[in-house]
PDB file of N, CA and C in Angstrom:
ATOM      1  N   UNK A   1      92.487  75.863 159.732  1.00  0.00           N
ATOM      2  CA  UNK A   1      92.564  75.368 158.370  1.00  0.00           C
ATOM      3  C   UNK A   1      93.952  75.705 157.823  1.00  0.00           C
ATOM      4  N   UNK A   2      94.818  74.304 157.179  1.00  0.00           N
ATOM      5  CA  UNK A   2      96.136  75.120 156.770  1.00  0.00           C
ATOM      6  C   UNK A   2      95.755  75.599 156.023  1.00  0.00           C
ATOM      7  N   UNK A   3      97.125  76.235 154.865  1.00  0.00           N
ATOM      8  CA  UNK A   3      97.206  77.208 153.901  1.00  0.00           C
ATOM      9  C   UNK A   3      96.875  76.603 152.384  1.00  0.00           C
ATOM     10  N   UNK A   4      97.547  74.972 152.508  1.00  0.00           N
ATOM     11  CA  UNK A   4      97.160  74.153 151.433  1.00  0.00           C
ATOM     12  C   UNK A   4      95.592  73.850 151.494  1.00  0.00           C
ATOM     13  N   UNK A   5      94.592  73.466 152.491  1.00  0.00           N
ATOM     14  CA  UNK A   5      93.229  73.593 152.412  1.00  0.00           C
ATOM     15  C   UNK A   5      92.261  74.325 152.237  1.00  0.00           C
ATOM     16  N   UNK A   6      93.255  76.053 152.516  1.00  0.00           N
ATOM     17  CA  UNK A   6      92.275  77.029 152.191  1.00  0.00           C
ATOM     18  C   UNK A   6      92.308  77.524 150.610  1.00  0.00           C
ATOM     19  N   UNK A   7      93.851  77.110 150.458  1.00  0.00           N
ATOM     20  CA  UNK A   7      93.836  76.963 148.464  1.00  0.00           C
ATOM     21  C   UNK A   7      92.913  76.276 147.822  1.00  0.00           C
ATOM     22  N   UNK A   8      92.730  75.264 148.603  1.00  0.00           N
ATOM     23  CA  UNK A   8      92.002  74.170 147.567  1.00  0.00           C
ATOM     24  C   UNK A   8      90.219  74.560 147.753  1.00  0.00           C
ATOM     25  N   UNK A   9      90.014  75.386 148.656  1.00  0.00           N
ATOM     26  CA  UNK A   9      88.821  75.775 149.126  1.00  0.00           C
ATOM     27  C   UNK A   9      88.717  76.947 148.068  1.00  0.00           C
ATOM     28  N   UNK A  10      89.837  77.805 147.924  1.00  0.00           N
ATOM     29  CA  UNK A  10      89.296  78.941 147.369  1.00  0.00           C
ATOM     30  C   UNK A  10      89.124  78.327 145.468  1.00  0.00           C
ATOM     31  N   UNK A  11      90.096  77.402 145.389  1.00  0.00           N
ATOM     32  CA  UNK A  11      90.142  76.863 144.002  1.00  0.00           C
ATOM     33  C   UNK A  11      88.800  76.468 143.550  1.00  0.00           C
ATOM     34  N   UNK A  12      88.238  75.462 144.158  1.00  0.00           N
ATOM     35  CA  UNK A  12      86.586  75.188 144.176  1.00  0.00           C
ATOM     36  C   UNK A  12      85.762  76.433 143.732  1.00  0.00           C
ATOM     37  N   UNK A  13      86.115  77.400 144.596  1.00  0.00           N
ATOM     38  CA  UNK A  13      84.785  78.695 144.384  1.00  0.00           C
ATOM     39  C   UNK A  13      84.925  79.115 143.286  1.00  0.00           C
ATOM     40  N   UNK A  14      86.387  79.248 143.172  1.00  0.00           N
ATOM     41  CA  UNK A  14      86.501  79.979 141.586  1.00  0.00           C
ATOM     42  C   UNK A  14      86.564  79.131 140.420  1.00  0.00           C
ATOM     43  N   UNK A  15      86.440  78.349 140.474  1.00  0.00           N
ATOM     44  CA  UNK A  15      86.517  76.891 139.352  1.00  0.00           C
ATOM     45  C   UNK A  15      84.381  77.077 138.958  1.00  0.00           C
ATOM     46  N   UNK A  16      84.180  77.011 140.657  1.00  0.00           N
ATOM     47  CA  UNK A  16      82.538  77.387 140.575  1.00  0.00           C
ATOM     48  C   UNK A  16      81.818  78.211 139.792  1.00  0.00           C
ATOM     49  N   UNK A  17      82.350  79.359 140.095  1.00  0.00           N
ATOM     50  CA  UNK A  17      82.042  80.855 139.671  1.00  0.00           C
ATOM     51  C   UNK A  17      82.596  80.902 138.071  1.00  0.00           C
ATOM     52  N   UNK A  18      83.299  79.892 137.241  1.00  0.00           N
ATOM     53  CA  UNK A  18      83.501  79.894 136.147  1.00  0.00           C
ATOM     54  C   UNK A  18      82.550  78.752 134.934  1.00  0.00           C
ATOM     55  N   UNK A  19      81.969  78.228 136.111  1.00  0.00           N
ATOM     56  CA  UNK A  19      80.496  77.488 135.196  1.00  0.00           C
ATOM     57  C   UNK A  19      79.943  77.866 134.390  1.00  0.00           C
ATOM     58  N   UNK A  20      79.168  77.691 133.324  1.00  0.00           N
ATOM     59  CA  UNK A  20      78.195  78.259 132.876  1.00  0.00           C
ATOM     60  C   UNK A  20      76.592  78.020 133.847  1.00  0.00           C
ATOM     61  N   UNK A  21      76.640  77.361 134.469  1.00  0.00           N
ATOM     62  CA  UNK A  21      75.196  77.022 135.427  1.00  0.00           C
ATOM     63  C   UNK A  21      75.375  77.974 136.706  1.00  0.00           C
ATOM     64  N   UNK A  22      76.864  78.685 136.954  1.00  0.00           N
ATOM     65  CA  UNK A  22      76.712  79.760 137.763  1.00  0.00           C
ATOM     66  C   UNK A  22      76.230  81.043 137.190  1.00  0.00           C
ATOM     67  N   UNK A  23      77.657  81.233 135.889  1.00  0.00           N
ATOM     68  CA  UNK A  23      76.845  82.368 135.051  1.00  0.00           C
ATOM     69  C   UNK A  23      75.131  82.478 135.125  1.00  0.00           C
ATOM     70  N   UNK A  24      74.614  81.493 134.932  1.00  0.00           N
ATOM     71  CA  UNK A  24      73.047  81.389 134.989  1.00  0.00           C
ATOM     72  C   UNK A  24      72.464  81.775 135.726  1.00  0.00           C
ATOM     73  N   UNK A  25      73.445  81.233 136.663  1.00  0.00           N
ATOM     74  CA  UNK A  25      72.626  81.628 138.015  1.00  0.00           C
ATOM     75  C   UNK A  25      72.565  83.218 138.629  1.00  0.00           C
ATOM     76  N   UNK A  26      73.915  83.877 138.301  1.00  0.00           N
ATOM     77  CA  UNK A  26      73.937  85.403 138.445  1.00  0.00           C
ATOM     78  C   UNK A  26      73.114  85.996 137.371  1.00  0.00           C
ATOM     79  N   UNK A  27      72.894  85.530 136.250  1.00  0.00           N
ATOM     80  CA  UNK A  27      71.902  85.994 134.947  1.00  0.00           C
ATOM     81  C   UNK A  27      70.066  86.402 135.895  1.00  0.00           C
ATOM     82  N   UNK A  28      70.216  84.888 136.234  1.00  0.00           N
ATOM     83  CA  UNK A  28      68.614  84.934 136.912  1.00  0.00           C
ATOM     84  C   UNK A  28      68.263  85.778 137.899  1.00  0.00           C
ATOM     85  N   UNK A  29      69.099  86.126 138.718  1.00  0.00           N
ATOM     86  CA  UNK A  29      69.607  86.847 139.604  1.00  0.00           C
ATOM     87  C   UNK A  29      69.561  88.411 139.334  1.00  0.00           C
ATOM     88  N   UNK A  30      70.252  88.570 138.511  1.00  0.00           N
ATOM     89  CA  UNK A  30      70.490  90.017 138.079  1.00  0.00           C
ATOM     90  C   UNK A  30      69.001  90.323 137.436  1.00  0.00           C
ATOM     91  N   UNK A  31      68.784  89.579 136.904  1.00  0.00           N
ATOM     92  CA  UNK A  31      67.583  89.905 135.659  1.00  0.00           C
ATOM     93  C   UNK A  31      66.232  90.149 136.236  1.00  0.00           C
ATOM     94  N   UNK A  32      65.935  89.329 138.087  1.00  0.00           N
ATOM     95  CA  UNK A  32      64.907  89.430 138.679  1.00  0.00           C
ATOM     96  C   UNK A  32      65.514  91.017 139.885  1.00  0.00           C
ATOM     97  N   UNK A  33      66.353  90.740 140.720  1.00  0.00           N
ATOM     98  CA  UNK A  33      66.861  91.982 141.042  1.00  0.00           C
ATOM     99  C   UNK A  33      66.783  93.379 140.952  1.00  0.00           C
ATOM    100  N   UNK A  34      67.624  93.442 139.624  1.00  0.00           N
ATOM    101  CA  UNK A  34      67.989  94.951 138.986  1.00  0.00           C
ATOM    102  C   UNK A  34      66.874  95.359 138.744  1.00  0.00           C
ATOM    103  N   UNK A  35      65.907  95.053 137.797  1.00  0.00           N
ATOM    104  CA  UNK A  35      64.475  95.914 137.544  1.00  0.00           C
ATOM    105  C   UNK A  35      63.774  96.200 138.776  1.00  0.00           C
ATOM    106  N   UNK A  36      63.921  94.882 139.483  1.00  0.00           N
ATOM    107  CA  UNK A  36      62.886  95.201 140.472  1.00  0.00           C
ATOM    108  C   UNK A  36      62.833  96.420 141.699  1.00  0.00           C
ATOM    109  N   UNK A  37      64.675  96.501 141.917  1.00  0.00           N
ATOM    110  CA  UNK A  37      65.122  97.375 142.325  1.00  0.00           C
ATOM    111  C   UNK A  37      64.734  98.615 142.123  1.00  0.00           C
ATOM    112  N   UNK A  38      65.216  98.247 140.654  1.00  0.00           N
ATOM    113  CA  UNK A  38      64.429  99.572 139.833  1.00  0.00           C
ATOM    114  C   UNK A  38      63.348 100.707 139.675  1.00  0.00           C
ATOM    115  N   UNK A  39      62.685  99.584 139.620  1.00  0.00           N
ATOM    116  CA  UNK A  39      60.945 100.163 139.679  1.00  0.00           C
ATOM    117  C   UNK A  39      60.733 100.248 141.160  1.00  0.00           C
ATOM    118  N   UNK A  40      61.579 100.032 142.031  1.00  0.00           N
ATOM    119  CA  UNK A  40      60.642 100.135 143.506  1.00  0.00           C
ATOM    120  C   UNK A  40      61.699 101.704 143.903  1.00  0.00           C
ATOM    121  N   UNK A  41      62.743 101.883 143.382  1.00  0.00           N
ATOM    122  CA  UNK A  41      63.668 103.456 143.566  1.00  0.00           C
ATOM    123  C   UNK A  41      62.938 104.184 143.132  1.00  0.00           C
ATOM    124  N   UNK A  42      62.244 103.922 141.495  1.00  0.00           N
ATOM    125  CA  UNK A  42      61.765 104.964 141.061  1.00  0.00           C
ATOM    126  C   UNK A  42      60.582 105.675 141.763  1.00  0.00           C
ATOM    127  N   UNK A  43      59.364 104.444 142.175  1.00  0.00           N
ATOM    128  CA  UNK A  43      58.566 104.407 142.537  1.00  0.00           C
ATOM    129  C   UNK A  43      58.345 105.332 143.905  1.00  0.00           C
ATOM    130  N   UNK A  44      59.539 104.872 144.540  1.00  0.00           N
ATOM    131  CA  UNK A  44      59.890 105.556 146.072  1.00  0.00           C
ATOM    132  C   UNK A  44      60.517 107.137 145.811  1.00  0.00           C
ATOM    133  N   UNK A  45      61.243 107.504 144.655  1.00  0.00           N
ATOM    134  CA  UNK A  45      61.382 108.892 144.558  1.00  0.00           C
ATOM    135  C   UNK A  45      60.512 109.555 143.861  1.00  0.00           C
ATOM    136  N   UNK A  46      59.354 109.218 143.532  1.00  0.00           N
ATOM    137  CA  UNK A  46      58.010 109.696 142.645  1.00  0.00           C
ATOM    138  C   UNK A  46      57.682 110.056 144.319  1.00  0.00           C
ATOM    139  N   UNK A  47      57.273 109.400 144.408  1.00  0.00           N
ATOM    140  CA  UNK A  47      56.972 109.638 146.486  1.00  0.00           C
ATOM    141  C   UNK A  47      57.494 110.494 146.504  1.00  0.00           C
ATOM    142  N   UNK A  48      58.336 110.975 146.940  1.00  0.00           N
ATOM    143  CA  UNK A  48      59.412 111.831 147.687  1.00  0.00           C
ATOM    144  C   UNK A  48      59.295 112.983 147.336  1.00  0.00           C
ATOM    145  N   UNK A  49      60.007 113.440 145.535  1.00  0.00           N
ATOM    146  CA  UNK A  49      59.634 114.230 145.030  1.00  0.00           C
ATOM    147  C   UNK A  49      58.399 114.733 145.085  1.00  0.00           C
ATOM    148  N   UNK A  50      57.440 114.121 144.639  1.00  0.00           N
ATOM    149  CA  UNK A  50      55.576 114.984 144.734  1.00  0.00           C
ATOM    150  C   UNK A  50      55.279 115.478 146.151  1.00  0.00           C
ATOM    151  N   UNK A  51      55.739 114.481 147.346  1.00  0.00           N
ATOM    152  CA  UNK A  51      55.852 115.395 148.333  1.00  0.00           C
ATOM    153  C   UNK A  51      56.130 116.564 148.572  1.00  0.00           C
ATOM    154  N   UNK A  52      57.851 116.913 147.616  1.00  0.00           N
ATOM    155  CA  UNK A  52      58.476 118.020 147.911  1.00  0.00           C
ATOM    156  C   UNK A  52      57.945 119.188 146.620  1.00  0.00           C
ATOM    157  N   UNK A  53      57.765 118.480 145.772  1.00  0.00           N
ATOM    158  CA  UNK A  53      57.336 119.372 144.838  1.00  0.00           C
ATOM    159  C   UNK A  53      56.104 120.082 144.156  1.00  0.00           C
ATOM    160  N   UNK A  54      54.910 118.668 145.069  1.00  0.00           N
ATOM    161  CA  UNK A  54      53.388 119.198 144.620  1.00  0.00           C
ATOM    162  C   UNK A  54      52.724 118.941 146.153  1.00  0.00           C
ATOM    163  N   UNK A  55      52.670 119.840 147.168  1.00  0.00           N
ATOM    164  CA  UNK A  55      52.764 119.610 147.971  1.00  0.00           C
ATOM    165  C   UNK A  55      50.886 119.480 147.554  1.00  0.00           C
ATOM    166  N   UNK A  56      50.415 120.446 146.802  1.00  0.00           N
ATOM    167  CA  UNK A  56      48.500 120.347 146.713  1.00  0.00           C
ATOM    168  C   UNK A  56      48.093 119.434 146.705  1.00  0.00           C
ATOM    169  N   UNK A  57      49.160 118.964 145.098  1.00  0.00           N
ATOM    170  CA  UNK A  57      48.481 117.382 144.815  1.00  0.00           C
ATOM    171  C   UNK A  57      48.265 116.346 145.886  1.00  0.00           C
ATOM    172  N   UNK A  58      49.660 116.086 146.564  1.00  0.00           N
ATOM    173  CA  UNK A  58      49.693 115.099 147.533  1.00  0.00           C
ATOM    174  C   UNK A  58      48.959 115.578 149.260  1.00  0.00           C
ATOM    175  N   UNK A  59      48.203 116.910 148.859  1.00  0.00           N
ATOM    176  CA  UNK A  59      47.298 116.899 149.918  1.00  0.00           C
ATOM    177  C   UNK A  59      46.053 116.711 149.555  1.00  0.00           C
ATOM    178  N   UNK A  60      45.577 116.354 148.491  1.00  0.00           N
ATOM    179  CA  UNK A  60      44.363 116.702 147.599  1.00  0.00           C
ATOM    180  C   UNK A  60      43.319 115.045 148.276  1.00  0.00           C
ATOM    181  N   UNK A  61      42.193 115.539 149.093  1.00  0.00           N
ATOM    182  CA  UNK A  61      41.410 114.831 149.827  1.00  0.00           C
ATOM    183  C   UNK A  61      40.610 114.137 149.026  1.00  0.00           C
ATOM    184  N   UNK A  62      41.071 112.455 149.202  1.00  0.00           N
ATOM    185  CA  UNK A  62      40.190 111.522 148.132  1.00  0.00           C
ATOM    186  C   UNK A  62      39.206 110.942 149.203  1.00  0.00           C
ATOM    187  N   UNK A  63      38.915 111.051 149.907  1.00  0.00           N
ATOM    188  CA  UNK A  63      37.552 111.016 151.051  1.00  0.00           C
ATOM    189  C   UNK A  63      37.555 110.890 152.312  1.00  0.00           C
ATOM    190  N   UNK A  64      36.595 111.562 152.906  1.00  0.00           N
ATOM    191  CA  UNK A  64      37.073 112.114 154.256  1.00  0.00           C
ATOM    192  C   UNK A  64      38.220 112.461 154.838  1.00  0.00           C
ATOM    193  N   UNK A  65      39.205 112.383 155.895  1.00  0.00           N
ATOM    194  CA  UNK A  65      40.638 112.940 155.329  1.00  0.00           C
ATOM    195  C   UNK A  65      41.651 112.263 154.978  1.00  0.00           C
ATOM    196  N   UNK A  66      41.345 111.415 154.268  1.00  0.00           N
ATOM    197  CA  UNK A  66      42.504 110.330 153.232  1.00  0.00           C
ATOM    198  C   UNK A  66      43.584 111.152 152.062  1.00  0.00           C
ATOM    199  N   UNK A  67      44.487 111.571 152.332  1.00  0.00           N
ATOM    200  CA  UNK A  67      44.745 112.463 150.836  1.00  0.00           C
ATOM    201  C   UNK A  67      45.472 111.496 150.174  1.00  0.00           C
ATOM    202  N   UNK A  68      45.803 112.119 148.451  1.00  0.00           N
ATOM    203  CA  UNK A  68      46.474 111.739 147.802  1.00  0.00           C
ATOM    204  C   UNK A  68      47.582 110.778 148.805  1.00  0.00           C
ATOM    205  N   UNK A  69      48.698 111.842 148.686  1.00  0.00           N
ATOM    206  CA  UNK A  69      49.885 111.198 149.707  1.00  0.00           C
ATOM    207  C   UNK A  69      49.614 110.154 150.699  1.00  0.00           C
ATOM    208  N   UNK A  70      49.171 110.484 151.513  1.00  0.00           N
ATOM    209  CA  UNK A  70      48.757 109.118 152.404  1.00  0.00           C
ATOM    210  C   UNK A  70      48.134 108.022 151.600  1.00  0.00           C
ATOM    211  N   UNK A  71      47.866 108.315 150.502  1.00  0.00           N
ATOM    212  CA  UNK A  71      47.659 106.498 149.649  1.00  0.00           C
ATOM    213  C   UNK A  71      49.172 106.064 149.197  1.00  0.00           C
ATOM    214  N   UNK A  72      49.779 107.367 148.565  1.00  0.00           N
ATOM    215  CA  UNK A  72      50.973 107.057 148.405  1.00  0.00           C
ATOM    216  C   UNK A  72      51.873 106.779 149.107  1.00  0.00           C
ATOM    217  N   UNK A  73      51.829 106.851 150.522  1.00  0.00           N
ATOM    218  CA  UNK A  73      52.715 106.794 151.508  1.00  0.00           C
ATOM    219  C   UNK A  73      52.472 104.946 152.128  1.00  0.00           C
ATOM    220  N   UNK A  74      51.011 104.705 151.883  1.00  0.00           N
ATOM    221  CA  UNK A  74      50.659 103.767 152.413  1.00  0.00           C
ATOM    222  C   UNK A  74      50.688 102.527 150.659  1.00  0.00           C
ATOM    223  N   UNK A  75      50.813 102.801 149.533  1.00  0.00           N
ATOM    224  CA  UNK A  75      51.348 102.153 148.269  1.00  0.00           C
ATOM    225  C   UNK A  75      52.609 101.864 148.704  1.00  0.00           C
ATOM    226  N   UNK A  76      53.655 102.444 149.383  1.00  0.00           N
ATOM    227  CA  UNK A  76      55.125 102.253 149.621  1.00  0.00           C
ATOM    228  C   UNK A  76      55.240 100.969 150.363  1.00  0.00           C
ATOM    229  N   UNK A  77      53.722 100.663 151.183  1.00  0.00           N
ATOM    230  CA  UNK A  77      54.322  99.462 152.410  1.00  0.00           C
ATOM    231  C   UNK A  77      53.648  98.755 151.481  1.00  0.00           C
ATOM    232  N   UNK A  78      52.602  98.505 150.814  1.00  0.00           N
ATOM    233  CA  UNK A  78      51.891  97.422 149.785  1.00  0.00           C
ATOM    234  C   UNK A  78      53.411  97.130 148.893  1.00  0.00           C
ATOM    235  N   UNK A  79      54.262  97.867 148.595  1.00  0.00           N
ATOM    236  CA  UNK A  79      54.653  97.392 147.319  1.00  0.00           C
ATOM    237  C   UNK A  79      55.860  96.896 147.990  1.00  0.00           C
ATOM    238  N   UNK A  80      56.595  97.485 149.257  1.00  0.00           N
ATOM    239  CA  UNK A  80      57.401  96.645 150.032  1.00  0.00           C
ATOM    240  C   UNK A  80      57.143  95.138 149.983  1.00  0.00           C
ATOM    241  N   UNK A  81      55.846  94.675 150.819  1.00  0.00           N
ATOM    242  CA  UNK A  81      55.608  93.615 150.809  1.00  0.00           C
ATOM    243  C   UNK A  81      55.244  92.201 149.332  1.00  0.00           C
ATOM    244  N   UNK A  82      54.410  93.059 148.444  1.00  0.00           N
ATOM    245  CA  UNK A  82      54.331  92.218 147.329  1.00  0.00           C
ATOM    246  C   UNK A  82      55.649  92.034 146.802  1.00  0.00           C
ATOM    247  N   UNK A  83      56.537  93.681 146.579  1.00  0.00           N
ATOM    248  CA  UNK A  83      57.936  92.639 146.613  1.00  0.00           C
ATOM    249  C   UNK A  83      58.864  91.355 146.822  1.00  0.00           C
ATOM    250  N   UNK A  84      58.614  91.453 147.967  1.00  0.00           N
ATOM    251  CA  UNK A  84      58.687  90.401 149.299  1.00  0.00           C
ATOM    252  C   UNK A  84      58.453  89.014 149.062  1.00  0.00           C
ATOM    253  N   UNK A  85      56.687  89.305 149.106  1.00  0.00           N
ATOM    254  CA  UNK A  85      56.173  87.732 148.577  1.00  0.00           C
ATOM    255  C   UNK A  85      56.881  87.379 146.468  1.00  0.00           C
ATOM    256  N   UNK A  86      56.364  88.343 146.356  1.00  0.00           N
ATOM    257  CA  UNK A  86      57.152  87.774 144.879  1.00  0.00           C
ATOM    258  C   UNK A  86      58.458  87.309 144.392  1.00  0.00           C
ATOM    259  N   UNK A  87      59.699  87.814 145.447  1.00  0.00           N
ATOM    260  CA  UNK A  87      60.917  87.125 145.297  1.00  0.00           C
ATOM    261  C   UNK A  87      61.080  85.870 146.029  1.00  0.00           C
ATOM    262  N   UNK A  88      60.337  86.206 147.310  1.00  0.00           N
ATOM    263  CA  UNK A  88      60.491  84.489 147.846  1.00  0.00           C
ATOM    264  C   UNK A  88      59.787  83.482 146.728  1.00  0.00           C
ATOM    265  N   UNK A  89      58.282  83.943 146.263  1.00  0.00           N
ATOM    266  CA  UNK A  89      58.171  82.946 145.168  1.00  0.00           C
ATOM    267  C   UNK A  89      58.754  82.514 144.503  1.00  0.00           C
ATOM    268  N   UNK A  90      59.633  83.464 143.793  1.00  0.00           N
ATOM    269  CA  UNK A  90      60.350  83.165 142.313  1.00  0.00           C
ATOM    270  C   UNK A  90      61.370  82.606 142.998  1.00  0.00           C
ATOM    271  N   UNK A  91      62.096  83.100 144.210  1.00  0.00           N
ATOM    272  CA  UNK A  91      63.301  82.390 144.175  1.00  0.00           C
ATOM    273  C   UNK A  91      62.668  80.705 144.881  1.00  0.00           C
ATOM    274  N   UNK A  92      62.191  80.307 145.470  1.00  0.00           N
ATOM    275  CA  UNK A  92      61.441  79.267 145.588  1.00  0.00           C
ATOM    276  C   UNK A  92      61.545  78.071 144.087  1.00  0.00           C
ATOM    277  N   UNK A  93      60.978  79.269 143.187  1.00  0.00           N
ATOM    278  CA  UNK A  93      60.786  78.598 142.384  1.00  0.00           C
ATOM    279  C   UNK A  93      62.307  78.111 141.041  1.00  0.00           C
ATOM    280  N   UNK A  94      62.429  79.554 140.995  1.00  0.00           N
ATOM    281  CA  UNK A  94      63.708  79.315 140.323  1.00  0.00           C
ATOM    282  C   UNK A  94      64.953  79.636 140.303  1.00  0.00           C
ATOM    283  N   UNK A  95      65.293  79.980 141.540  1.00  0.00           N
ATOM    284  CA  UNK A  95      66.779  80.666 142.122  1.00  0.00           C
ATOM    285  C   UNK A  95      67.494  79.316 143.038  1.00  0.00           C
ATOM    286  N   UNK A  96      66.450  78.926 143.884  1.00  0.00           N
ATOM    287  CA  UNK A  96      67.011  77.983 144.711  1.00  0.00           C
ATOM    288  C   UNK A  96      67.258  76.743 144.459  1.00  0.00           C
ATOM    289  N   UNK A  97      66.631  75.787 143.445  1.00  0.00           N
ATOM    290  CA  UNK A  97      66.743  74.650 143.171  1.00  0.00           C
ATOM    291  C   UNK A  97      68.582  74.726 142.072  1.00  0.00           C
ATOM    292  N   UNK A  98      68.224  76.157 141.254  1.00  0.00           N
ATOM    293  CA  UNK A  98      70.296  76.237 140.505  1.00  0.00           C
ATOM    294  C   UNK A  98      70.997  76.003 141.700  1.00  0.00           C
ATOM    295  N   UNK A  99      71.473  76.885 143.026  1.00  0.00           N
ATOM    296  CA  UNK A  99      71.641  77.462 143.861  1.00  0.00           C
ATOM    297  C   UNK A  99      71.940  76.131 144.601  1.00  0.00           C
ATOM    298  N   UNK A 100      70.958  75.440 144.758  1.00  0.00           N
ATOM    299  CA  UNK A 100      71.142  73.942 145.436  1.00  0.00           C
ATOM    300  C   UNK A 100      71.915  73.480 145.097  1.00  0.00           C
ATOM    301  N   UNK A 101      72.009  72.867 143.630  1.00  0.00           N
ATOM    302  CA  UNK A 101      72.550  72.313 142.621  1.00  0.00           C
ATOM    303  C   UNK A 101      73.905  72.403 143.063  1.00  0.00           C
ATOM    304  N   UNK A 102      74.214  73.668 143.237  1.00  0.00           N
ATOM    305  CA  UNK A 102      75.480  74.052 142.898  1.00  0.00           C
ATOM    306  C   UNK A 102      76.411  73.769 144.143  1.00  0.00           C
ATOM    307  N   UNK A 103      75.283  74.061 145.134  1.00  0.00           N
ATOM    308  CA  UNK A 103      76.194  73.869 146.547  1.00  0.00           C
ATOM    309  C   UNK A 103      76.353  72.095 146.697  1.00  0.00           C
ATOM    310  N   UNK A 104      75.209  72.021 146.206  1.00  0.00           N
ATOM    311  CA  UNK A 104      75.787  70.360 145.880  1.00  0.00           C
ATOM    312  C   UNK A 104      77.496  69.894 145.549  1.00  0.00           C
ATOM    313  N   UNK A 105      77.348  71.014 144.498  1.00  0.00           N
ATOM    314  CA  UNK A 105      78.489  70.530 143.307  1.00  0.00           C
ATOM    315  C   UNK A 105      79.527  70.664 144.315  1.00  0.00           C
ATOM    316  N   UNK A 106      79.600  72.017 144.853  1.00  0.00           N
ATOM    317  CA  UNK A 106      80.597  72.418 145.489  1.00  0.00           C
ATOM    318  C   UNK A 106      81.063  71.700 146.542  1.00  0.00           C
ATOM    319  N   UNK A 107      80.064  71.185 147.322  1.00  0.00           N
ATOM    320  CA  UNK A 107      80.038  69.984 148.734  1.00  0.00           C
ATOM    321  C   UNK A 107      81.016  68.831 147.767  1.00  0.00           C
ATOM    322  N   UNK A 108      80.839  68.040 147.054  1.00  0.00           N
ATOM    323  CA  UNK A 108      81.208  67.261 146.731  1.00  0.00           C
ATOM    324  C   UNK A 108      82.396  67.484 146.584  1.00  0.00           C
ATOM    325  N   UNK A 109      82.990  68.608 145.664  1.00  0.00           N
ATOM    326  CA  UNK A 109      84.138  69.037 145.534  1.00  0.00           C
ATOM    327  C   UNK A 109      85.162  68.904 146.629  1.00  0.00           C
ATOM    328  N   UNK A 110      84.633  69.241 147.669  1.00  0.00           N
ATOM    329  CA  UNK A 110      85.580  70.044 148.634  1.00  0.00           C
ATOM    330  C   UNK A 110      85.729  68.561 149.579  1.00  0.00           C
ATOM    331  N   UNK A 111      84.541  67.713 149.506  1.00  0.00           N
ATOM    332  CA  UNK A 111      84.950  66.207 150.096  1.00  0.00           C
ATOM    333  C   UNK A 111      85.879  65.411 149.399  1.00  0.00           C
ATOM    334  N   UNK A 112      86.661  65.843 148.284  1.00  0.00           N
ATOM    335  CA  UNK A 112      87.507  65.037 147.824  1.00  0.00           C
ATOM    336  C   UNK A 112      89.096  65.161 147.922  1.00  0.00           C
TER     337      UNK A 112
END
């Protein structure tokens, strides 16, 4: 690729990235992301900590030898996965069709 095509390539992205329908798109992005992130760190050092710090609690036998912890240990892979399914939903639903859009925009761009 010359040097004049990779200008005009990088010009596109950043012409892109100055949209307001990109802004949007990092908005939607950030806004499903960051919390979710969030709540699954916190969630995972509540784990961690009670391990290290209540060792009773998280041995404390909720029937036959199931303890505390081992629900909590086994909540970590449930919430992995509903994670999981819930961002592919949403982005399914509303990440990918902006996202399309855009690579659209951008395809077109770069054919001219």
């Amino acid at each position: 690729m010359s040097n004049d095509a990779r200008t005009r390539t990088e010009d596109s992205y950043l012409a892109l990235q100055s949209t307001s329908e990109f802004q949007e798109l990092r908005r939607k992005f950030r806004g499903f992301v960051f919390p979710t992130t969030a709540f699954f760190l916190a969630w995972y050092f509540l784990y961690v900590l009670l391990s290290m710090f209540a060792p009773g609690f998280m041995g404390t036998r909720v029937f036959g030898t199931i303890t505390v912890g081992l629900l909590f240990g086994l909540g970590q892979f449930v919430t992995t996965f509903a994670i999981t399914f819930l961002y592919a939903r949403w982005a399914n639903r509303e990440f990918d069709p902006l996202a399309d859009r855009l690579g659209a925009q951008l395809d077109a761009q770069k054919e001219h």
